[in-house]
Protein backbone atom coordinates (compact mmCIF):
# COMPACT_ATOMS: atom_id res chain seq x y z
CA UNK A 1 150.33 98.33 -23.51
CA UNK A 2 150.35 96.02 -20.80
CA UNK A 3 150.33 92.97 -22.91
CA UNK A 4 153.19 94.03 -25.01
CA UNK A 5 155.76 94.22 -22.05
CA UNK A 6 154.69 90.78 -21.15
CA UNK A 7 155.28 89.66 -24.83
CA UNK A 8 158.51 91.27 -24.84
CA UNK A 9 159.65 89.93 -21.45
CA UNK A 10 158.62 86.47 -22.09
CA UNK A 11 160.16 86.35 -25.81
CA UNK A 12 163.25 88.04 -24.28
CA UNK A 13 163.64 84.95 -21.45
CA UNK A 14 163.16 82.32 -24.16
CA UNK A 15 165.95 83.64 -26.31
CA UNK A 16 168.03 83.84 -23.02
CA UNK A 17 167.10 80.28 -22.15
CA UNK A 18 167.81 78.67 -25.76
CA UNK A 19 171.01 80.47 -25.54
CA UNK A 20 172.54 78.01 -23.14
CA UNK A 21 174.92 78.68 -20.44
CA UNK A 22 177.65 82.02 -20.31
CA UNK A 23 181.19 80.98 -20.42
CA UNK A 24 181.01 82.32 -17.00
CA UNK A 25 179.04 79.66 -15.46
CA UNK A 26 180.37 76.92 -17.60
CA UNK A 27 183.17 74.61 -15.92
CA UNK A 28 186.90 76.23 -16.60
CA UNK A 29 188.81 73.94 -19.19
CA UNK A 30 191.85 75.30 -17.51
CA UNK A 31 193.80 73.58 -14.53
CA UNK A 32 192.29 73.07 -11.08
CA UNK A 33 192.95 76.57 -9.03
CA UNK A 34 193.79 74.84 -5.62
CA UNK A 35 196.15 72.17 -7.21
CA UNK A 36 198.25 75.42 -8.77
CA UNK A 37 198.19 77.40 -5.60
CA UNK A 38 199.21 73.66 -3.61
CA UNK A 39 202.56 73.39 -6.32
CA UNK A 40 203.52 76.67 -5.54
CA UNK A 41 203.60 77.02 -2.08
CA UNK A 42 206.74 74.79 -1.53
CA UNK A 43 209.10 74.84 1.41
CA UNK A 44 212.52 75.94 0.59
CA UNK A 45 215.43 76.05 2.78
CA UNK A 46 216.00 79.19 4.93
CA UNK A 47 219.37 81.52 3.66
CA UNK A 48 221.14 82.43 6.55
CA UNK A 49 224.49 84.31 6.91
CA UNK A 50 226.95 85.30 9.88
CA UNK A 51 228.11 88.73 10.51
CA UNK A 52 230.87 89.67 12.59
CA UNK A 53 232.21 93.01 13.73
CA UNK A 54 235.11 93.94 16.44
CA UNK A 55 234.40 95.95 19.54
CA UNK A 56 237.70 96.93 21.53
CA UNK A 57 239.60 94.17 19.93
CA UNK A 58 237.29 91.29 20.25
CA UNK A 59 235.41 89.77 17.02
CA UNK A 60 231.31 89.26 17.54
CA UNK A 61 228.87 87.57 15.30
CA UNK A 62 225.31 87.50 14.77
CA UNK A 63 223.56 85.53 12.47
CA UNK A 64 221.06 87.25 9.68
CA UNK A 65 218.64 85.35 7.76
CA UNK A 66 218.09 86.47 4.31
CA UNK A 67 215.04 85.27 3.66
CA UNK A 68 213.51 87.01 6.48
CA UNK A 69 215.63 90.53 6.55
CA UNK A 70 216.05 89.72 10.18
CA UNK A 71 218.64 88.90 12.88
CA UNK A 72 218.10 85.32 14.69
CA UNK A 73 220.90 85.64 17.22
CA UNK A 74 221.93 88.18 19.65
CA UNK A 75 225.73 89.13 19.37
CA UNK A 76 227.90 86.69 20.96
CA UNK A 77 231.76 86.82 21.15
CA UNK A 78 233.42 84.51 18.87
């Protein structure tokens, strides 16, 4: 009983090994992951935009970047 696992085993790794490499281990035909990731992570410009308002008669801004959701300045009079 003994003998027949072996057989089996050993007839099952030969088929494996005449089989060749998966597709998994073989080298992607596709283009280089890290040259993809480096085209796409370009600097662009940042969007900013000024806001004003009027307290008591006197006009404030702030300015409010876009890309960020954020305010860069405090409110200053203007």
């Amino acid at each position: 009983m003994k003998k027949k696992y072996c057989r089996l085993l050993f007839t099952l790794l030969l088929i494996l090994a005449a089989l060749g490499p998966t597709s998994a281990l073989a080298a992607p035909d596709g283009p280089d992951l890290s040259q993809t990731q480096a085209e796409s992570n370009t600097e662009r410009a940042e969007m900013t935009q000024w806001k004003y308002k009027y307290v008591d008669g006197v006009r404030y801004k702030r300015l409010w970047s876009i890309t960020y959701s954020r305010w860069l300045t405090d409110w200053t009079p203007c």
